[in-house]
N, C-alpha and C. Protein backbone atom coordinates (compact mmCIF):
# COMPACT_ATOMS: atom_id res chain seq x y z
N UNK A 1 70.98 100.73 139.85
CA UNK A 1 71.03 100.35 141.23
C UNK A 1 70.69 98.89 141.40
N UNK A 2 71.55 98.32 141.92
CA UNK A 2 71.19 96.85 142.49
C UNK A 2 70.52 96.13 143.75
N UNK A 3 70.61 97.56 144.68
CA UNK A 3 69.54 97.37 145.60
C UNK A 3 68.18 97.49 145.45
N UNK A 4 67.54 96.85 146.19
CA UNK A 4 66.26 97.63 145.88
C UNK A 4 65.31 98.26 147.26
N UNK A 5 65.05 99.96 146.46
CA UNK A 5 64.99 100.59 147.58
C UNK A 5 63.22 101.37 147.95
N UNK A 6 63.48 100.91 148.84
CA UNK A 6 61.94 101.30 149.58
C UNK A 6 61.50 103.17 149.25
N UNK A 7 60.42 103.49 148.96
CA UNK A 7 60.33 104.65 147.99
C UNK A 7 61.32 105.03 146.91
N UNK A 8 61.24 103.87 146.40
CA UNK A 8 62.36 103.88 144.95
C UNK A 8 62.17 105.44 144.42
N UNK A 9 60.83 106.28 143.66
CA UNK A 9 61.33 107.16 143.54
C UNK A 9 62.33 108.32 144.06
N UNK A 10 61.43 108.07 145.29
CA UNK A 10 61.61 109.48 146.61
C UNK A 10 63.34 109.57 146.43
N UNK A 11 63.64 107.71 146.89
CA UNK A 11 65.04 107.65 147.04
C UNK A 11 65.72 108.03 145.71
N UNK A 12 65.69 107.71 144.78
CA UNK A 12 66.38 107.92 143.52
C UNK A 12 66.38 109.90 143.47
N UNK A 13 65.17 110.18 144.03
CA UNK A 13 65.39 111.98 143.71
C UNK A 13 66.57 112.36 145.21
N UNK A 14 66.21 112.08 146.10
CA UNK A 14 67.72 112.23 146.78
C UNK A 14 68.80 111.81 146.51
N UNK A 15 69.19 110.68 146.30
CA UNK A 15 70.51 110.52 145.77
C UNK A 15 70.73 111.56 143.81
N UNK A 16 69.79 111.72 143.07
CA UNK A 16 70.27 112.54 142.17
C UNK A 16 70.42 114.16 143.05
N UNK A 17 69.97 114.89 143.56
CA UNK A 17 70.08 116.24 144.94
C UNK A 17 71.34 115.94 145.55
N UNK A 18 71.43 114.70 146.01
CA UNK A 18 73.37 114.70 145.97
C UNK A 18 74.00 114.63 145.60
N UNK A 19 73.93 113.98 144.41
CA UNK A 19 74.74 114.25 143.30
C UNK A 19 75.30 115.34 142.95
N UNK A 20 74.30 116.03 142.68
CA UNK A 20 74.28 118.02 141.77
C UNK A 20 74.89 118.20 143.44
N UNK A 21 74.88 118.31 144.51
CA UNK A 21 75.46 119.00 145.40
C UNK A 21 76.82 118.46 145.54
N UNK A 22 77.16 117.31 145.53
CA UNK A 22 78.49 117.09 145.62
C UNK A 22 79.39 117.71 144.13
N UNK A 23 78.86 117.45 143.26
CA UNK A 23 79.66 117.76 141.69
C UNK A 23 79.64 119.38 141.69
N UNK A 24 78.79 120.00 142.74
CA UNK A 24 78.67 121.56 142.70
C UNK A 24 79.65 122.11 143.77
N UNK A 25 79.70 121.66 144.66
CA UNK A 25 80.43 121.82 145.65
C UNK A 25 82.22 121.33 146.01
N UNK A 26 82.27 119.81 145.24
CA UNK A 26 82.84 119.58 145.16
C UNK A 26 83.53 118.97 146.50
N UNK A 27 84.47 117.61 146.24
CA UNK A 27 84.49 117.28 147.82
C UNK A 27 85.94 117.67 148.61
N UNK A 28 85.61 117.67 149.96
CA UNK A 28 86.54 118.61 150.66
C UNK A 28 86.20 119.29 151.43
N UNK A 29 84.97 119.59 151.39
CA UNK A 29 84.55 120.26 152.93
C UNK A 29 83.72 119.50 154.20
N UNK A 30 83.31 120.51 154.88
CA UNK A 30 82.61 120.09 156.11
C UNK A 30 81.39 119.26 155.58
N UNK A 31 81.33 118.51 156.53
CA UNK A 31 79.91 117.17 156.05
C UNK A 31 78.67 118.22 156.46
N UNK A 32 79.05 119.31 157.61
CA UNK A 32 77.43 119.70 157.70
C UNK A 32 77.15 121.30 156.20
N UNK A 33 78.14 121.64 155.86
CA UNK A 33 77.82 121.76 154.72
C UNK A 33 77.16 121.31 153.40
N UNK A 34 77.94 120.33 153.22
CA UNK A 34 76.78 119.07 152.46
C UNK A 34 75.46 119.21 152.41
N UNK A 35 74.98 118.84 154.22
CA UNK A 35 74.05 118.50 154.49
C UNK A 35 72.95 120.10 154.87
N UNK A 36 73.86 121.34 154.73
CA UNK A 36 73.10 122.39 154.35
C UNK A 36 72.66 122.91 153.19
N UNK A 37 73.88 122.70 152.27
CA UNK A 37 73.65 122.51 150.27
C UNK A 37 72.19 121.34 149.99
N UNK A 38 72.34 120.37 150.73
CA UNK A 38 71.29 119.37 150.43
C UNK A 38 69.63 119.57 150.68
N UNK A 39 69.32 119.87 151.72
CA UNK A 39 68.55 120.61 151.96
C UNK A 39 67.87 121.93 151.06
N UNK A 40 68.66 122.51 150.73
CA UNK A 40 68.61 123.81 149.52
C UNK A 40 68.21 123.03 148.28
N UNK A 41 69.24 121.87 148.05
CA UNK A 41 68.42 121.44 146.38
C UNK A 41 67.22 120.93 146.53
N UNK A 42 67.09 119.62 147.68
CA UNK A 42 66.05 118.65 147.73
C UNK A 42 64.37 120.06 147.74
N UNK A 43 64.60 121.03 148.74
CA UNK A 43 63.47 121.60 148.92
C UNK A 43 62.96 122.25 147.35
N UNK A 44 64.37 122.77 146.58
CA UNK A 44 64.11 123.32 145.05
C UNK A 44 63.35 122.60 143.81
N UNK A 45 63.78 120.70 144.60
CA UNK A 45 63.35 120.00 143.82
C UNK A 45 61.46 119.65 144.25
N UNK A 46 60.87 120.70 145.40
CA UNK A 46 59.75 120.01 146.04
C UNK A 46 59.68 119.21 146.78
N UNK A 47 60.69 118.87 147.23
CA UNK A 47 60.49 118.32 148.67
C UNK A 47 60.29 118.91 149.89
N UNK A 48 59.53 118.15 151.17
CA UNK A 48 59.44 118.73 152.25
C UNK A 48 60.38 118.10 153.26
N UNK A 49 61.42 119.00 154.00
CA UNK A 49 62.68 118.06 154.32
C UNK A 49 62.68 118.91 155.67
N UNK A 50 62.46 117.80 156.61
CA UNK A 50 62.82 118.50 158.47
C UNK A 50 64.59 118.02 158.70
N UNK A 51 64.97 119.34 159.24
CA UNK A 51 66.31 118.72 159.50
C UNK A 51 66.67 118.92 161.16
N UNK A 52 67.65 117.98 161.27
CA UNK A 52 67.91 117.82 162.98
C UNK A 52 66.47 117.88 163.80
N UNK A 53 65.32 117.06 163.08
CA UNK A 53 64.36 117.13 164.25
C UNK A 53 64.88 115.91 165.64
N UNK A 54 64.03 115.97 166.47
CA UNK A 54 64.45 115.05 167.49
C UNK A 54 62.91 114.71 167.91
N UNK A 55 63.44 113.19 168.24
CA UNK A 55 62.47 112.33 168.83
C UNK A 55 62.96 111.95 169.99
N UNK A 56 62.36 111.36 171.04
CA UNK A 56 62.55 111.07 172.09
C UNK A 56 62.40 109.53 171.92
N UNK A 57 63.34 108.84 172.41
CA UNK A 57 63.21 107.36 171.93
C UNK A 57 63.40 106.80 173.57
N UNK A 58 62.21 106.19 173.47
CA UNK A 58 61.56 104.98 175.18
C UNK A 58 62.16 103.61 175.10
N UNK A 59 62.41 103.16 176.16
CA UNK A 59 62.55 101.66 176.47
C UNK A 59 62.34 101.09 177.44
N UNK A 60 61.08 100.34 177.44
CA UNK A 60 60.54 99.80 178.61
C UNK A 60 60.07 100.88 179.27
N UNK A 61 59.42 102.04 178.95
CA UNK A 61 58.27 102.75 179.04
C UNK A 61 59.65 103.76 180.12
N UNK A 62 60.58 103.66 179.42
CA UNK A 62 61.81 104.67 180.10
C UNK A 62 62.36 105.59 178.75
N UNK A 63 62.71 106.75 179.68
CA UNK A 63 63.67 107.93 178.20
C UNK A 63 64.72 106.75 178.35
N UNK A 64 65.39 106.81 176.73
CA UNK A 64 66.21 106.04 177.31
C UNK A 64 67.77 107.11 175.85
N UNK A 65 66.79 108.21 175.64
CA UNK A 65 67.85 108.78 174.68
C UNK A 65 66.90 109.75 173.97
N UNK A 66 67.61 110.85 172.92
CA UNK A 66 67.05 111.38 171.93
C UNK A 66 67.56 110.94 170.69
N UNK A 67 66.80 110.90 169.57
CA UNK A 67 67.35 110.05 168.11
C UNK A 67 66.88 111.48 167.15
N UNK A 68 68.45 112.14 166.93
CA UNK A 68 67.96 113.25 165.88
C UNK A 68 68.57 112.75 164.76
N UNK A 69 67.64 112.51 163.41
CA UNK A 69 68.28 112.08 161.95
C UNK A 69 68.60 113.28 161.59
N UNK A 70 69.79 113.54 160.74
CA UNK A 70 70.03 114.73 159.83
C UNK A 70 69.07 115.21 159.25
N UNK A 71 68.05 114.64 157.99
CA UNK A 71 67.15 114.93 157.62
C UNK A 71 65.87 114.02 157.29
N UNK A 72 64.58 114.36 157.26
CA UNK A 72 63.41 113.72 156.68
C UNK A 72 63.22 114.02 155.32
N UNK A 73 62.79 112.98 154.82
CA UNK A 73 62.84 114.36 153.33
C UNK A 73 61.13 113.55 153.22
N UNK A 74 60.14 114.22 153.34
CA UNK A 74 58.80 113.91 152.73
C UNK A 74 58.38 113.07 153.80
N UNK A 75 58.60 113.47 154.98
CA UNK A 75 58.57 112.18 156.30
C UNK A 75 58.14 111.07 155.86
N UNK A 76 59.31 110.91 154.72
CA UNK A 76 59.56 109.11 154.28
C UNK A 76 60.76 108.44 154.68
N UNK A 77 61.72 108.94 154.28
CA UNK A 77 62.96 108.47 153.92
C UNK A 77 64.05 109.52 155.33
N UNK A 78 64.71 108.85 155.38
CA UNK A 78 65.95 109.42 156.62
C UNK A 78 67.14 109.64 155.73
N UNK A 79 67.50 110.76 155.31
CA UNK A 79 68.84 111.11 154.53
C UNK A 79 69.88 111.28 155.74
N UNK A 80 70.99 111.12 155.52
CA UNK A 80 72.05 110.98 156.69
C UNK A 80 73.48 111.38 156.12
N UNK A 81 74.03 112.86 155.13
CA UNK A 81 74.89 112.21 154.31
C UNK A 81 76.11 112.28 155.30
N UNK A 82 77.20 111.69 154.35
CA UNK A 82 78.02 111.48 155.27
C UNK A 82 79.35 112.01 154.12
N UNK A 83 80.44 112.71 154.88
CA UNK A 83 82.03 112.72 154.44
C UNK A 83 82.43 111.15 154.52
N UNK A 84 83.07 110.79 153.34
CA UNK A 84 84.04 109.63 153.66
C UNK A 84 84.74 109.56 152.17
N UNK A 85 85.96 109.11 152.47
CA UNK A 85 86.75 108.80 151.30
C UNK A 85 86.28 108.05 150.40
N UNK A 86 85.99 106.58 151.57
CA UNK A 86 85.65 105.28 150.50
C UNK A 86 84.44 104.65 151.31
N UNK A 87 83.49 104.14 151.57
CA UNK A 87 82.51 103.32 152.06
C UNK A 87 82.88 101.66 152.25
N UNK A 88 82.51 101.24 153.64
CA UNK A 88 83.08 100.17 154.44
C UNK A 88 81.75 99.66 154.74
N UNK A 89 81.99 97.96 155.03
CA UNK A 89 80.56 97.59 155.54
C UNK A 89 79.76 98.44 156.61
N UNK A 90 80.63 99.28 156.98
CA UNK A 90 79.55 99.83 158.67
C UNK A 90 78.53 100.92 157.74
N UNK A 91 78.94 101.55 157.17
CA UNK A 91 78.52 102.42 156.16
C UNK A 91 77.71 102.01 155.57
N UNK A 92 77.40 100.81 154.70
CA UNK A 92 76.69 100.01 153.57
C UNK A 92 75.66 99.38 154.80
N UNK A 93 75.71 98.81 155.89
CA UNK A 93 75.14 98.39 156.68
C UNK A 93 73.83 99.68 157.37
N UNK A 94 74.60 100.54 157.45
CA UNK A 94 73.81 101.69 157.73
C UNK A 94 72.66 102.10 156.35
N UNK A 95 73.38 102.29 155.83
CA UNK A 95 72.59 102.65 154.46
C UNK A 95 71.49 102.17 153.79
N UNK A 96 71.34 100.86 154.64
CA UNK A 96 69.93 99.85 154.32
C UNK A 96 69.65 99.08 155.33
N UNK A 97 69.98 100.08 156.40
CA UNK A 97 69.04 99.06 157.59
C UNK A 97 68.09 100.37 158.00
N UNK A 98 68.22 101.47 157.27
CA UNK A 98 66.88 102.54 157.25
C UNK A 98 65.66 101.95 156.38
């Protein structure tokens, strides 16, 4: 990896949990599948992973929305996976501005 990533382990054990889920699964299906397979490995691997929680996100002491991430994994890291063919800056941009 040439980035360098904030809970380098944590992160390195999720991206290997997607790995084994994509090469198991194989690609072609629904993204919230994925992201139900993922869940199943990461917790096998010992992780503690909240999924679709929701926060209430303020602005200027106003609701101004709810912000639900796909998953927490170890309320460290924000996993988000995603279906896509090929990855584009909006994607890569996303991917490290967590």
């Amino acid at each position: 990896m040439s980035a360098k990533l904030i809970h380098r382990e944590l992160s390195e054990s999720i991206i290997g949990a997607a790995m084994t889920v994509l090469n198991r699964l194989k690609p072609g299906l629904d993204e919230k599948l994925y992201e139900n397979a993922l869940v199943i490995e990461l917790r096998k691997r010992g992780h503690n992973v909240d999924q679709q929680k929701q926060f209430s996100v303020h602005y200027e002491n106003q609701l101004i929305g709810t912000l639900i991430p796909d998953l927490i994994v170890d309320g460290r890291v924000i996993a988000d996976p995603k279906v896509a063919t090929a990855f584009n800056d909006s994607h890569m941009a996303q991917m490290i501005a967590i």
